[in-house]
Protein backbone atom coordinates (compact mmCIF):
# COMPACT_ATOMS: atom_id res chain seq x y z
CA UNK A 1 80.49 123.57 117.77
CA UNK A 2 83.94 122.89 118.10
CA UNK A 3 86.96 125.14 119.37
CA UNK A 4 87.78 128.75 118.10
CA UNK A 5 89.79 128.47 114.81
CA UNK A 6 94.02 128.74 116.18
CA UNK A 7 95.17 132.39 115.96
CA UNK A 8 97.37 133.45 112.57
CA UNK A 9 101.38 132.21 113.38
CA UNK A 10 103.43 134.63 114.37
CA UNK A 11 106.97 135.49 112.52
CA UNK A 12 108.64 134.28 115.71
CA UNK A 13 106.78 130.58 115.28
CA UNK A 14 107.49 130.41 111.76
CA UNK A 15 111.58 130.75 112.68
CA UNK A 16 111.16 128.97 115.84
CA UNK A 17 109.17 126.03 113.15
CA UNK A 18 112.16 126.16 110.94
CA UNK A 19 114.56 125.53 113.28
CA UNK A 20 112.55 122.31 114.69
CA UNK A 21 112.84 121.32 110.79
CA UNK A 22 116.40 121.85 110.97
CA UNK A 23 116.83 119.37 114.20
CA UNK A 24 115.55 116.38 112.15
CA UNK A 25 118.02 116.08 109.07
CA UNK A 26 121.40 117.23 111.19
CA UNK A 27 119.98 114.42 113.52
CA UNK A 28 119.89 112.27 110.46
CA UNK A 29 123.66 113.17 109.86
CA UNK A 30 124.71 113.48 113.26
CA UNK A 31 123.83 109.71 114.16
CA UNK A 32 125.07 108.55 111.09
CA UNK A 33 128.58 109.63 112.29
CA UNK A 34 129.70 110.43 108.59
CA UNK A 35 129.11 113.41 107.33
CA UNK A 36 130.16 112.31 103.68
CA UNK A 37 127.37 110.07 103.90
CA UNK A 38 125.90 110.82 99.93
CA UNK A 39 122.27 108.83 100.87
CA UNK A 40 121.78 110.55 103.85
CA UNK A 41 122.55 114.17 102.14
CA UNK A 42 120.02 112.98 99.56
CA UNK A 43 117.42 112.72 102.00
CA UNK A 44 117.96 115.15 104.36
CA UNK A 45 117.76 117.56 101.10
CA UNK A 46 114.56 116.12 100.01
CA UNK A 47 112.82 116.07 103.63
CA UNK A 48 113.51 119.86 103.94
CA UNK A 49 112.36 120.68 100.47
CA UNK A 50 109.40 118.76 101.38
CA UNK A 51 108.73 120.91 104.55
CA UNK A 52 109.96 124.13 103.45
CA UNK A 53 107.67 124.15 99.89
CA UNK A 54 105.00 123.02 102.26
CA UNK A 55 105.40 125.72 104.71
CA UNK A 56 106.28 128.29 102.22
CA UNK A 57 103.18 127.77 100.46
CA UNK A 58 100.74 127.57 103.69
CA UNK A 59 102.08 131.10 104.86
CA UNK A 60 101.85 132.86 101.54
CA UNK A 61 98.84 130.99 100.47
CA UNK A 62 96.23 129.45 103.27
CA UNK A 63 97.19 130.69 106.51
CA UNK A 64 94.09 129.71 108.17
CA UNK A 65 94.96 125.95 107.47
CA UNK A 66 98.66 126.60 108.76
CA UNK A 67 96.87 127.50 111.97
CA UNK A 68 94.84 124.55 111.90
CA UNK A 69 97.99 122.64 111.83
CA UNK A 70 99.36 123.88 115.05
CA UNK A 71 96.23 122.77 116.84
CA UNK A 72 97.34 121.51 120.07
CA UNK A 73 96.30 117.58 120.37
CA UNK A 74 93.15 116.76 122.11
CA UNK A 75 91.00 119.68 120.99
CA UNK A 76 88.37 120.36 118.48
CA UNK A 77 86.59 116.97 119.56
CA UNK A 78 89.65 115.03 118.23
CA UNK A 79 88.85 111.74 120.38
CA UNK A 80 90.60 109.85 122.64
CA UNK A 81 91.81 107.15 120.47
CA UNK A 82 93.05 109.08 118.23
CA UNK A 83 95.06 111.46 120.36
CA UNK A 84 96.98 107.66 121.08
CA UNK A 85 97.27 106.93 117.57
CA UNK A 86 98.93 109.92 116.93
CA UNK A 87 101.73 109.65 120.02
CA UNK A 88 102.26 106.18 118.08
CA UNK A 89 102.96 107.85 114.96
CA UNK A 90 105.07 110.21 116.64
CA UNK A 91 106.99 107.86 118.35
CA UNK A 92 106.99 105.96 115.43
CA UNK A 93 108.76 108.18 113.14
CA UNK A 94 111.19 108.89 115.23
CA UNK A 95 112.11 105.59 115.49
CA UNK A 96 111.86 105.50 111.88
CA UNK A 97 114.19 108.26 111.25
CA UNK A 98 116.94 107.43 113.75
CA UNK A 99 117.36 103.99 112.71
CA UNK A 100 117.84 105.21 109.11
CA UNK A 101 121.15 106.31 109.94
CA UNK A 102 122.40 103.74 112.75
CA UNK A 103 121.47 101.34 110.22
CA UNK A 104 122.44 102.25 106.63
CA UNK A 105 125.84 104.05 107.81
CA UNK A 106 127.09 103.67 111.08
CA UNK A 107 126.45 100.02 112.05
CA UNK A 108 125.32 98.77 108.64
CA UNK A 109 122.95 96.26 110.14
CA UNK A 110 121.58 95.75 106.31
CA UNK A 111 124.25 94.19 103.77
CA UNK A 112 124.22 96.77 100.86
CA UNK A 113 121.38 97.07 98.54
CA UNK A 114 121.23 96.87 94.98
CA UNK A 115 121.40 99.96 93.17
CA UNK A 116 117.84 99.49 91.29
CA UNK A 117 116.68 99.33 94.73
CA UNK A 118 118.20 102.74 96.06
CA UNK A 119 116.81 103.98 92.91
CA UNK A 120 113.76 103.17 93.38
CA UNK A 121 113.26 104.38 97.14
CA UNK A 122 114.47 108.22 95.31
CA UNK A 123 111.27 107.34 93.00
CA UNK A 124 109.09 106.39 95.65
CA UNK A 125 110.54 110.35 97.67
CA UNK A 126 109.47 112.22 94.32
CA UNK A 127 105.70 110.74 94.65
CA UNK A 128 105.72 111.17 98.04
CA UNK A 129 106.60 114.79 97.71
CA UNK A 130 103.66 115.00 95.01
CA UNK A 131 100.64 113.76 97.20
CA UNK A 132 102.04 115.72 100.24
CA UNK A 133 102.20 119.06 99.11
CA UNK A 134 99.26 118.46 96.24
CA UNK A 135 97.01 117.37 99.61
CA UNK A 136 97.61 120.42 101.29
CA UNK A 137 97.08 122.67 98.41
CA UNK A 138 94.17 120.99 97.38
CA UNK A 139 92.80 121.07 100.67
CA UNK A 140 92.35 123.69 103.40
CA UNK A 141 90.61 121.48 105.91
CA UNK A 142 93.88 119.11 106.05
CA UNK A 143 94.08 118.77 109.53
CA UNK A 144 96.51 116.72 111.79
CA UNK A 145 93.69 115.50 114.14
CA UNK A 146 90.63 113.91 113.11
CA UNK A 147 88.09 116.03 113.55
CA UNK A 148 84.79 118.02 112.00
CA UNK A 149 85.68 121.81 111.81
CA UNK A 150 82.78 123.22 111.88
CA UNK A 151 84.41 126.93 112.74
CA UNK A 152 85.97 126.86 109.42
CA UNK A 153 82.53 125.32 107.47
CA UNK A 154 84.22 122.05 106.86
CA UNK A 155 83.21 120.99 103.51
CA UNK A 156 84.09 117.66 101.59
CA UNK A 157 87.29 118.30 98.73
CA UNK A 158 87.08 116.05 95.77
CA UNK A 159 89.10 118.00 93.38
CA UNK A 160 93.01 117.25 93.00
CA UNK A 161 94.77 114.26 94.37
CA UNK A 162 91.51 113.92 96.13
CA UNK A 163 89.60 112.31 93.14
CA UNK A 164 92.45 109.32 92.84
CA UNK A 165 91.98 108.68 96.77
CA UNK A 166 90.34 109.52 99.72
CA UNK A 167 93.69 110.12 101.78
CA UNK A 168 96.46 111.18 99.79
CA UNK A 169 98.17 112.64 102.64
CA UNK A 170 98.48 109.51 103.81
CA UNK A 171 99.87 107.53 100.52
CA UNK A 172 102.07 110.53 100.92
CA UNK A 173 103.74 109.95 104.35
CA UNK A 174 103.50 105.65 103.27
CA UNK A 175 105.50 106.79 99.94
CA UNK A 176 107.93 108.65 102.37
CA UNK A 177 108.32 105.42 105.04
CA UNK A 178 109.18 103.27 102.58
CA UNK A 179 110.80 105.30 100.16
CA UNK A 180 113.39 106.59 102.72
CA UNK A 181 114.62 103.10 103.91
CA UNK A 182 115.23 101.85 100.75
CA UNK A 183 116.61 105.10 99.29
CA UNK A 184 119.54 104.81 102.09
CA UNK A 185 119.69 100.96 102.03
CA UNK A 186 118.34 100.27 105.60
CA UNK A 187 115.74 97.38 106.60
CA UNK A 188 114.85 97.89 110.15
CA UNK A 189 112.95 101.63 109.39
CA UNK A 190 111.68 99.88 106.51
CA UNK A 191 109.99 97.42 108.63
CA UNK A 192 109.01 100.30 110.96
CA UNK A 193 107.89 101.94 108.14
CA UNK A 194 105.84 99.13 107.52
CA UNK A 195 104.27 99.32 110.93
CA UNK A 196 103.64 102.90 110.56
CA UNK A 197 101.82 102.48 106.82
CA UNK A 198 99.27 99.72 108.62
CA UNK A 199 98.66 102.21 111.79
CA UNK A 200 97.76 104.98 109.01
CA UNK A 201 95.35 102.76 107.11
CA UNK A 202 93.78 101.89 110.37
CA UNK A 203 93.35 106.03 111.08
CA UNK A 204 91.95 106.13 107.69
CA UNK A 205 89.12 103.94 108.50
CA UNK A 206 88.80 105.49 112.12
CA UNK A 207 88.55 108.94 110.22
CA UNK A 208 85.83 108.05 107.47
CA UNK A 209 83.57 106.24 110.22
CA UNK A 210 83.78 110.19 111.80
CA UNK A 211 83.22 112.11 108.38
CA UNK A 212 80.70 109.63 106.79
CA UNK A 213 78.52 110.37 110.04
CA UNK A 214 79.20 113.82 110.54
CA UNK A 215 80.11 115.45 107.32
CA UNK A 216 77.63 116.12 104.79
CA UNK A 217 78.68 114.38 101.45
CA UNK A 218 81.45 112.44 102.40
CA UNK A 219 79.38 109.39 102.03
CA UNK A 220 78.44 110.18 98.32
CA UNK A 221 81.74 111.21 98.00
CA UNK A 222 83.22 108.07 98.78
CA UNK A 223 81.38 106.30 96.14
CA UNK A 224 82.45 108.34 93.81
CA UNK A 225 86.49 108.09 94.74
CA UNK A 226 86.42 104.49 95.48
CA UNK A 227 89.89 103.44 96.93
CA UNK A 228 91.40 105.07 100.53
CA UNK A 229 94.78 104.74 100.13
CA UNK A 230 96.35 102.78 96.91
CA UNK A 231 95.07 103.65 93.33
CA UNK A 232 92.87 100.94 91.85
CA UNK A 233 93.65 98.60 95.19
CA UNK A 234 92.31 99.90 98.25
C-alpha cells in the first residue's frame, strides 16, 4: 500500500502555482534582454496557455489527479533512481529554457534560421500542446513520479492519445524540447533538448519494467498499443 492520496489544493496553492508559472516566461524575456523579442512572445504565450488550460481543466475537472501532481518526490514507492532522473530533468529544462533566450536573442550564438524552420518548431508547439493536455484528460493516474497508486485503484488507460502510444506525455514534453528551439532559432537548447528527449525514453522503459510487473494489464496492454513514444517507430 502506498502513501495516503495528497490532500485537495487549496485556493492559496493554486495562486501561489500561477505565479511560479508566471516566473518562467518573464525569465524567458528577461534574459533575452529585448522585450520586442516577437519569438520569444510567441512562446512564452504558448507555454502559459499550455499550463493554464492544463491547470484550469485539472481544478474544474479531476482534482484528485491535480493532487497527485503535487506529490512531493520520493514518496509513494517512487524509487531511488528515479527521484535522480527527475532532478536531471529538472535541471535539464532549466537549462533548456534559459539558453533559449541567451541564445536566439541576446548573444545569437546560432546564425539565423530559415523561416520554414521557425515554422515548423510553431508546428511541432501545437502537437505538443495536443498530447499534453489530451494525456492528462485522458488520464487521471498521470503522475509525475513513477509509481503504482494503489490508493487511487490504479488501473491501465488505453482510450485517447493512449491507444497511438504508451507515453504521450512524454512525445508531448519531446514535441515541446524541440519545438521551442527551433521555433526561436536557437541550437544549443535544441541539443539540450535532445539530451532531455533520450533521458525521457530511458524513464519510459524504467516505468513499463514497474507497470508490466505490478499493474494488472499493462502487459496485454502493451501489445495491443505497440510503440512507446513515436507513432509507427518506437
Amino acid at each position: 500500500m502506498g502513501d495516503p492520496a495528497p490532500t485537495p489544493l487549496s485556493p492559496l496553492k493554486l495562486v501561489l502555482t500561477a505565479l511560479y508559472l508566471l516566473l518562467w516566461p518573464a525569465l524567458i524575456l528577461f534574459v533575452a534582454g529585448d522585450w520586442h523579442w516577437l519569438e520569444g512572445w510567441i512562446f512564452a504565450s504558448w507555454f502559459l496557455w499550455v499550463c493554464s488550460s492544463t491547470l484550469g481543466w485539472l481544478y474544474r475537472k479531476d482534482p484528485s489527479l491535480l493532487a497527485e501532481r503535487y506529490r512531493k518526490p520520493g514518496t509513494g514507492g517512487q524509487s531511488r533512481r528515479d527521484r535522480i532522473v527527475v532532478r536531471l530533468l529538472f535541471l535539464g529544462f532549466i537549462a533548456w529554457i534559459v539558453l533559449m533566450p541567451l541564445d536566439a536573442r541576446r548573444f545569437r550564438w546560432t546564425p539565423q534560421l530559415p523561416p520554414a524552420l521557425e515554422i515548423s518548431g510553431g508546428a511541432l508547439l501545437v502537437l505538443s500542446w495536443f498530447f499534453l493536455f489530451r494525456s492528462f484528460t485522458d488520464n487521471t493516474f498521470l503522475s509525475p513520479l513513477v509509481r503504482i497508486q494503489t490508493e487511487r485503484e490504479h488501473r491501465v488507460i488505453s482510450t485517447g492519445v493512449y491507444g497511438i502510444v504508451r507515453h504521450p506525455m512524454y512525445l508531448g514534453a519531446i514535441l515541446m524540447f524541440l519545438g521551442g528551439p527551433l521555433l526561436v532559432g536557437a541550437a544549443s537548447p535544441l541539443a539540450v533538448g535532445m539530451a532531455l528527449s533520450l533521458l525521457l525514453a530511458i524513464r519510459s522503459v524504467d516505468e513499463e519494467k514497474l507497470l508490466t510487473a505490478e499493474l494488472p494489464g499493462y502487459r496485454e496492454y502493451c501489445t495491443r498499443v505497440r510503440h512507446r513514444l513515436l507513432p509507427l517507430a518506437w
